[in-house]
Protein backbone atom coordinates (compact mmCIF):
# COMPACT_ATOMS: atom_id res chain seq x y z
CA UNK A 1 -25.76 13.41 -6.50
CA UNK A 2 -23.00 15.44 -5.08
CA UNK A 3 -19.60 15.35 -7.05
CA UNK A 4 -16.81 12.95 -5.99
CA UNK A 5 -14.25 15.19 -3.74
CA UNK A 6 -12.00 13.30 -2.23
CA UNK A 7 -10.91 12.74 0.79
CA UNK A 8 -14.35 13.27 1.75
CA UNK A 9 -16.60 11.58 -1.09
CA UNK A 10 -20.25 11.74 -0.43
CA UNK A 11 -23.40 10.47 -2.56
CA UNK A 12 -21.92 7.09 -3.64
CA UNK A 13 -22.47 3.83 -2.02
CA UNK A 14 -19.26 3.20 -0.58
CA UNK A 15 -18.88 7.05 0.94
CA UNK A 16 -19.91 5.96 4.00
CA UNK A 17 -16.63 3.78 4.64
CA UNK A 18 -14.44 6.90 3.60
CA UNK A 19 -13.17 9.45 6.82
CA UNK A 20 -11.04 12.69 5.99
CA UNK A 21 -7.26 11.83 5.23
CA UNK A 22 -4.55 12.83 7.51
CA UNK A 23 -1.17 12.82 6.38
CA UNK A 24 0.75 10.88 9.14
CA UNK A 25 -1.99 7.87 7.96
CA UNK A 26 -1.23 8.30 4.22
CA UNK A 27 2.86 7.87 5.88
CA UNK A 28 2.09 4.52 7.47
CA UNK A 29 -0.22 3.51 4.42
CA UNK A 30 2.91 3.67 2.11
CA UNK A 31 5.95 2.57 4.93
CA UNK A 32 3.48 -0.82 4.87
CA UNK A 33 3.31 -0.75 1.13
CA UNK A 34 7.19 -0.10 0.84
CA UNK A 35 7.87 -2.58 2.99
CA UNK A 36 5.75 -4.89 0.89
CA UNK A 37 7.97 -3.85 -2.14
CA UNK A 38 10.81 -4.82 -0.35
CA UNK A 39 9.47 -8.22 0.49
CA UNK A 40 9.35 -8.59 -3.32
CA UNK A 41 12.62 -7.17 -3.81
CA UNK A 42 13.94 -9.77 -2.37
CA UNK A 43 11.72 -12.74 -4.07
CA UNK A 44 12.97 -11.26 -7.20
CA UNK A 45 16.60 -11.21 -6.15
CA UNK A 46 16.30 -14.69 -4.63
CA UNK A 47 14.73 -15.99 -8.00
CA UNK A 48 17.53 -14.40 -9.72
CA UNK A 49 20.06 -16.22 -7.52
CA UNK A 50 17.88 -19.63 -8.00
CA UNK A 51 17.90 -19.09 -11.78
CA UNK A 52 21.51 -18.81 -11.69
CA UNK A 53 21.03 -15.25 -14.04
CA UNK A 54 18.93 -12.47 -15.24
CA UNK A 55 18.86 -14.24 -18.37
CA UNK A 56 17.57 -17.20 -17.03
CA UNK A 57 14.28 -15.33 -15.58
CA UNK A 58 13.49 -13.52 -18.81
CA UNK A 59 14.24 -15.31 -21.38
CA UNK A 60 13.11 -18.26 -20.49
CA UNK A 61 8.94 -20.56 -19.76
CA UNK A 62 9.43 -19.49 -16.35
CA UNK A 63 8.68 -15.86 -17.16
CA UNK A 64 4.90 -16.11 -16.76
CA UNK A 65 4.21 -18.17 -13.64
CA UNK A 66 6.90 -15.96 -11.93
CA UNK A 67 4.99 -12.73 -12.65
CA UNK A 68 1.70 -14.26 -11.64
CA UNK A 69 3.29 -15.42 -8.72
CA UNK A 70 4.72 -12.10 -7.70
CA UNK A 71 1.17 -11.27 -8.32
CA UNK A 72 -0.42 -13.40 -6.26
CA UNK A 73 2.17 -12.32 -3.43
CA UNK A 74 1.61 -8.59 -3.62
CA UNK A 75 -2.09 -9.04 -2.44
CA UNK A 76 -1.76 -11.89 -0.16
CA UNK A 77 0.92 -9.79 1.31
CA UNK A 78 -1.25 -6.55 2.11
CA UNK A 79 -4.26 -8.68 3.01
CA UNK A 80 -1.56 -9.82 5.52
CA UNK A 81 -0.48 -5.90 6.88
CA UNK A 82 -4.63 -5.28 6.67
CA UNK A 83 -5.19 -7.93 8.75
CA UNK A 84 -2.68 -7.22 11.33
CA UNK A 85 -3.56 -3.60 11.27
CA UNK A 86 -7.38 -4.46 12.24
CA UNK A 87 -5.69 -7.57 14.64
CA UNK A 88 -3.77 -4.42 16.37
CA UNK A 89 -5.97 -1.73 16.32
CA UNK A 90 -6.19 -1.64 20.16
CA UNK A 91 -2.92 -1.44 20.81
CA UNK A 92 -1.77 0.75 18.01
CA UNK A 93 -4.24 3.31 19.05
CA UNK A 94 -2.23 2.87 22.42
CA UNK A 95 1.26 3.38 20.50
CA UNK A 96 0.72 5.95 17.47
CA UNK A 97 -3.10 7.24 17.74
CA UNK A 98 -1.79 9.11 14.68
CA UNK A 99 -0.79 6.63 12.28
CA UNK A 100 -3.91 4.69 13.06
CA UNK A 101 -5.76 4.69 9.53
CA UNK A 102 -8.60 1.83 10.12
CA UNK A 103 -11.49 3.54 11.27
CA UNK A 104 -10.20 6.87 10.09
CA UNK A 105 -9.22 6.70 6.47
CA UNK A 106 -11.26 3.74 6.13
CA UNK A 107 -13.89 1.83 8.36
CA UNK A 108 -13.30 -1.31 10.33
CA UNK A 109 -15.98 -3.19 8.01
CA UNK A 110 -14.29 -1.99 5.11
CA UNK A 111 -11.33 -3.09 5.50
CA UNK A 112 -12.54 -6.79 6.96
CA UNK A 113 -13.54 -6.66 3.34
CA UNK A 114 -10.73 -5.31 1.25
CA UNK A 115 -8.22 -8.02 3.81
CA UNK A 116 -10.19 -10.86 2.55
CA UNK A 117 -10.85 -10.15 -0.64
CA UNK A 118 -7.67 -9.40 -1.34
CA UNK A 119 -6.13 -12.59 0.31
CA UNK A 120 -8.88 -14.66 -1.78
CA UNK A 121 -7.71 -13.34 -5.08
CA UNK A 122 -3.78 -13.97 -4.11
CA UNK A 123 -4.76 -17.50 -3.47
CA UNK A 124 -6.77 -17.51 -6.77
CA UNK A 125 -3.88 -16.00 -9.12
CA UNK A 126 -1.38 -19.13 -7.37
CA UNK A 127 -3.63 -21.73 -8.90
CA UNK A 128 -2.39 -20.48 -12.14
CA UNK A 129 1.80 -20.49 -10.77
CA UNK A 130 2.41 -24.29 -9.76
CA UNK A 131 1.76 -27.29 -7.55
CA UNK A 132 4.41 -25.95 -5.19
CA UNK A 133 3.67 -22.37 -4.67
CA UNK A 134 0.20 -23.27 -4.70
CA UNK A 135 1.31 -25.39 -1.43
CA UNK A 136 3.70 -23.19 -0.08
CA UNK A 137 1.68 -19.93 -0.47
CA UNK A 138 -1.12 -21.97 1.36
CA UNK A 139 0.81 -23.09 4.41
CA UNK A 140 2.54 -19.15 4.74
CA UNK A 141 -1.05 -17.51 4.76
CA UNK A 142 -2.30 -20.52 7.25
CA UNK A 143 0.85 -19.00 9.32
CA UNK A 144 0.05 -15.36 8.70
CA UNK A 145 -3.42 -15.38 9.62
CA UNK A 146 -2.59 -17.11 13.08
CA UNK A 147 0.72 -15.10 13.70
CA UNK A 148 -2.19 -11.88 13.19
CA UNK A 149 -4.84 -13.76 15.20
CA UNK A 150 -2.40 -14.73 18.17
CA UNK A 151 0.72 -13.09 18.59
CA UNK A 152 0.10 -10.66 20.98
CA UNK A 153 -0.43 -14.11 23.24
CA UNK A 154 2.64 -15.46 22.51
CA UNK A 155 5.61 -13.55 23.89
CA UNK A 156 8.71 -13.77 22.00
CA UNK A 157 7.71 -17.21 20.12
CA UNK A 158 6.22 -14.24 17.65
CA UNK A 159 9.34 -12.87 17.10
CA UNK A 160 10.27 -16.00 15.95
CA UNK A 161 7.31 -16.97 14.40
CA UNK A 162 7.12 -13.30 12.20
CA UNK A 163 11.10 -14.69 11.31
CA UNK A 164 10.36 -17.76 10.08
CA UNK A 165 7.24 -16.31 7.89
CA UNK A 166 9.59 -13.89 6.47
CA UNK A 167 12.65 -16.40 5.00
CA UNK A 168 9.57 -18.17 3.84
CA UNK A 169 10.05 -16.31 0.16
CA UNK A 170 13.17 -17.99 0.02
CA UNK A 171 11.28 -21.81 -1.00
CA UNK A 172 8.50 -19.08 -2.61
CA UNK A 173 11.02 -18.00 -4.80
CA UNK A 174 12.54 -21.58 -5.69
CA UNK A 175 8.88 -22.50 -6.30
CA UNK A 176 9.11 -19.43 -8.58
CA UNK A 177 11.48 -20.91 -10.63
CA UNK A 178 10.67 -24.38 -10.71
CA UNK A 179 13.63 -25.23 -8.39
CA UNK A 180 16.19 -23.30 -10.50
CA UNK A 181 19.28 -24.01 -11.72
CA UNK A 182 22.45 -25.65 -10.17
CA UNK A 183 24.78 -23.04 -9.65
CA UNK A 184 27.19 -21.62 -6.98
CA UNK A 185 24.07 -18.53 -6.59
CA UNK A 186 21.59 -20.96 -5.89
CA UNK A 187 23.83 -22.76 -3.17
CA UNK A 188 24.29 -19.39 -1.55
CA UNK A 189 20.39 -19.58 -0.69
CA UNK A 190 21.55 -22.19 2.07
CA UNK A 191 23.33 -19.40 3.90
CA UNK A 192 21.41 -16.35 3.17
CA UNK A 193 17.89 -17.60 5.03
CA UNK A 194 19.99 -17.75 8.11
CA UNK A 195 20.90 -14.21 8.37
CA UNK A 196 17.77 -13.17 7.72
CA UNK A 197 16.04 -15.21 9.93
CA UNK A 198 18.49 -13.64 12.88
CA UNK A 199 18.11 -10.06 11.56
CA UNK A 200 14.31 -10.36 11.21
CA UNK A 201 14.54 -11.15 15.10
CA UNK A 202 16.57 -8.68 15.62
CA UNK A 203 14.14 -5.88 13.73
CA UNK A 204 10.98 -7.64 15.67
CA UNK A 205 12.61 -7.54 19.16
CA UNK A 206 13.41 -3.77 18.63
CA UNK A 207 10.03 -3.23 17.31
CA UNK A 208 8.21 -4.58 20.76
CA UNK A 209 10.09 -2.04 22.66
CA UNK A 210 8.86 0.62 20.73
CA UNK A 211 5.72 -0.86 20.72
CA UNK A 212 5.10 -2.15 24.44
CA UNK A 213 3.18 0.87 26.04
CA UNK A 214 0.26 -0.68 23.93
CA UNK A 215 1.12 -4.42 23.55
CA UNK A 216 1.06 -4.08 27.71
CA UNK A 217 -2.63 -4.39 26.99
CA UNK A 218 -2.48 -8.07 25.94
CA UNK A 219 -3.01 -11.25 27.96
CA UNK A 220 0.57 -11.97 27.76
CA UNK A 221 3.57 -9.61 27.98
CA UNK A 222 6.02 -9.19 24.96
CA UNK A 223 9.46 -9.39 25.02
CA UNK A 224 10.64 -5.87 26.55
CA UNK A 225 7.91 -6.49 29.28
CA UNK A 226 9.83 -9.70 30.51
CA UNK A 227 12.54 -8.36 30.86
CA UNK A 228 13.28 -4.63 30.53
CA UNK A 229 14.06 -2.46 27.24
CA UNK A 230 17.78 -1.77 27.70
CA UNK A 231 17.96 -5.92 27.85
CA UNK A 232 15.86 -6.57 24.76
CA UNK A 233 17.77 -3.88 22.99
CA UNK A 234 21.39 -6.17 23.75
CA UNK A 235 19.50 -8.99 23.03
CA UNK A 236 18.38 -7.74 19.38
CA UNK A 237 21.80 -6.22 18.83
CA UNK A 238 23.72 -9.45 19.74
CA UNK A 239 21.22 -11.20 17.51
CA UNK A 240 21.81 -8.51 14.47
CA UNK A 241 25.85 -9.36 14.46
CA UNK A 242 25.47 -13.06 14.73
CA UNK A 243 23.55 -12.92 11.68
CA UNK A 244 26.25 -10.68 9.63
CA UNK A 245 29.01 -13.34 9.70
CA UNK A 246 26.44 -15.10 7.68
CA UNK A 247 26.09 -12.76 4.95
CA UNK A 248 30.36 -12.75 4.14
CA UNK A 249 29.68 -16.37 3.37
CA UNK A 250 28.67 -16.55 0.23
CA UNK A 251 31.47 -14.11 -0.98
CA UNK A 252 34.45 -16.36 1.43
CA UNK A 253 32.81 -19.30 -0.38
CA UNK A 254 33.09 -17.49 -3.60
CA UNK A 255 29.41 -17.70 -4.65
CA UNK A 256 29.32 -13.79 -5.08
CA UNK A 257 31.66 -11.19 -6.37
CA UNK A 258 32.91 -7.62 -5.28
CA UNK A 259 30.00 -5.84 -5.84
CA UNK A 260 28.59 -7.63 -3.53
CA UNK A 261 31.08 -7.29 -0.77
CA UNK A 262 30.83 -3.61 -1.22
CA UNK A 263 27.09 -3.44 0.05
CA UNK A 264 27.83 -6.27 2.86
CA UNK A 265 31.02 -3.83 4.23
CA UNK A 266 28.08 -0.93 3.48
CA UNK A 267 25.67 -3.32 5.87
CA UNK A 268 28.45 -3.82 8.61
CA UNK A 269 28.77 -0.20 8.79
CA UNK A 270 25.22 0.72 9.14
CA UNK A 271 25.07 -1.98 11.89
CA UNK A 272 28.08 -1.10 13.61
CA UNK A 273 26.52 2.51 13.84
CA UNK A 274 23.35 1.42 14.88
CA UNK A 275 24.34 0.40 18.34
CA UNK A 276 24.72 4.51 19.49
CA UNK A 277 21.17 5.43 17.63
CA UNK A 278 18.33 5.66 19.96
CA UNK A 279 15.40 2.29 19.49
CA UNK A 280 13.87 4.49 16.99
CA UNK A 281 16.06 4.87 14.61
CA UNK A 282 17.82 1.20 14.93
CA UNK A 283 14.95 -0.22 13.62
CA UNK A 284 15.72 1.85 10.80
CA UNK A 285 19.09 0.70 10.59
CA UNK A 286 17.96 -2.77 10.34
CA UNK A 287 15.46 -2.51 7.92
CA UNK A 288 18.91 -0.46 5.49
CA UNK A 289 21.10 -3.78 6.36
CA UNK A 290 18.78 -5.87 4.62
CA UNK A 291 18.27 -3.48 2.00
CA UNK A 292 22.33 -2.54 1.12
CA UNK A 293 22.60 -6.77 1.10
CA UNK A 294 19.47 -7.16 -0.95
CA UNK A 295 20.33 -4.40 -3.65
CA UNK A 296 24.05 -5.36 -3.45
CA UNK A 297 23.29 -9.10 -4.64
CA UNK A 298 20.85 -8.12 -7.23
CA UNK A 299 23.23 -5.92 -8.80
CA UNK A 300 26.31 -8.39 -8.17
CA UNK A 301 24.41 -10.75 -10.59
CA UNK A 302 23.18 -8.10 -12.56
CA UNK A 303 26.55 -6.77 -13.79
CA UNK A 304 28.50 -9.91 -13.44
C-alpha cells in the first residue's frame, strides 16, 4: 500500500474518486462554504432578534435544539450547493471551466453520494430540534431539490423562487426559538424578510448575466436572454434600492438603535457605488449589503 499523499491519494478504496487539486476549485469550494456561513449568520442574528437578546439564546432550554438545528442546517445547506453544482455542471463548464470541481477534485458519483448523505443526516439531526423545524426544514429541502432539478427551465420564476428559499431562515429561525419572545426585535422580522427577498433578486438577476453564455444551453432562456444584459442589470439595480427603504424601517420604527443605522448608511453606500462597478463586481456589492446589515444588527443587539 502506497502512502496517503494528498491531492493525489492512491491505494485506498475511495482514491479512485480523488483528481489533483487546482487552486481556482479549492476558491469556489470555500466562496460556497462562506456563503453557507453567511446563511447561518443570519439564522443566528434572526434568532437573536426573535429571542429578544443574547441572553435569551444562551442562557436559556432553547440553547440545545438551536445548536442542533444550526446543525442540521449546515449540511442540508451544502447538500443543497452539491446538488446544484452536479444540477449545473453543463453549464458551469460553459461559464468557469476553472472553478468546475465535480469531476475534477472529486467524481460525479462521489459527490451524488456525499449530496445525499449529507442532506439525509440534516433531516435526521431536525428530528431531534422540534415539530416545526422538523416541518419547515422539510418543505425548504422539498423546494431546494426542485429549484436544483428545474430552474434552468424556469426563466426568472427562479430568481424568485431562489428568493423566497432564502428568507425561508427567517420562520427557521423562529422555529429555532420556539417562536421567541414579544419584543420590538422580533416585530422588526416583519420588515426585514422583505428586503431580503428584493435584494436576493437583485443578486440572482445579476448572477444570470454573468452566467448566461452557459445557461443559453437550457430549454428555456434566463433572464438576460429575454431581454438583454444592460436591461437585466437596471432591472436588478431598481430592485436592490426598493429593497433598502426597507431596511431604515426598523430603526424609523425604533426597533433598532445607532449601531445599527451605522451599517445600513454603510449598506446605502456600498449600493449607491455599485451602480458604476462592472456585473462582476456588483454582485459583490450585493452580497457586502447584506453582510454590513447582517453584522450591523447582530452587534446593535449585542452591545445594546
Amino acid at each position: 500500500m502506497k502512502p496517503f499523499l494528498w491531492p493525489q491519494p492512491s491505494g485506498y478504496s475511495f482514491s479512485h474518486y480523488w483528481k489533483a487539486v487546482h487552486v481556482q476549485q479549492v476558491i469556489a469550494i470555500l466562496f460556497r462554504l462562506g456563503k453557507i456561513c453567511a446563511i447561518l449568520l443570519g439564522v443566528f442574528t434572526i434568532s437573536v432578534y426573535a429571542a429578544g437578546s443574547l441572553e435569551a439564546i444562551f442562557h436559556s432550554n432553547i440553547l440545545p435544539q438551536f445548536l442542533k438545528g444550526l446543525f442540521s442546517l449546515f449540511f442540508i445547506l451544502c447538500a443543497g450547493y452539491l446538488m446544484n453544482d452536479l444540477c449545473d455542471i453543463t453549464y458551469d463548464l460553459k461559464n468557469a471551466p476553472e472553478k468546475v470541481f465535480i469531476g475534477n477534485i472529486i467524481a460525479i458519483a462521489a459527490a451524488k453520494y456525499t449530496a445525499v448523505a449529507l442532506l439525509t443526516v440534516g433531516l435526521a439531526v431536525s428530528i431531534f430540534v422540534n415539530i416545526w423545524y422538523v416541518g419547515i426544514i422539510i418543505i425548504v429541502s422539498i423546494w431546494l431539490a426542485a429549484y436544483n432539478l428545474f430552474s434552468k427551465k424556469l426563466g426568472m420564476l427562479k430568481d424568485m423562487m431562489i428568493s423566497l428559499i432564502v428568507i425561508s431562515i427567517y420562520p427557521l429561525s423562529l422555529a429555532l426559538t420556539s417562536g421567541g419572545n414579544q419584543s420590538p426585535r422580533r416585530s422588526s422580522l416583519l420588515i426585514f424578510p422583505i428586503w431580503l427577498f428584493l435584494t436576493i433578486m437583485a443578486y440572482e438577476i445579476i448572477r444570470d448575466i454573468m452566467d448566461a453564455p452557459g445557461d443559453g444551453l437550457a430549454i428555456r432562456s434566463s433572464v438576460p436572454l429575454k431581454g438583454n444584459s444592460h436591461k437585466s442589470r437596471k432591472t436588478a439595480l431598481l430592485l436592490a434600492f426598493l429593497g433598502l427603504p426597507f431596511a431604515l424601517l426598523p430603526f424609523v420604527f425604533k426597533m433598532c438603535g445607532p449601531l445599527y443605522l451605522w451599517g445600513f448608511l454603510g449598506a446605502a453606500v456600498v449600493l449607491c457605488c455599485a451602480v458604476f462597478l462592472r456585473t462582476e463586481l456588483l454582485s459583490k456589492a450585493l452580497f457586502l449589503e447584506i453582510l454590513l446589515i447582517t453584522v450591523a444588527s447582530l452587534l446593535d443587539i449585542a452591545i445594546a
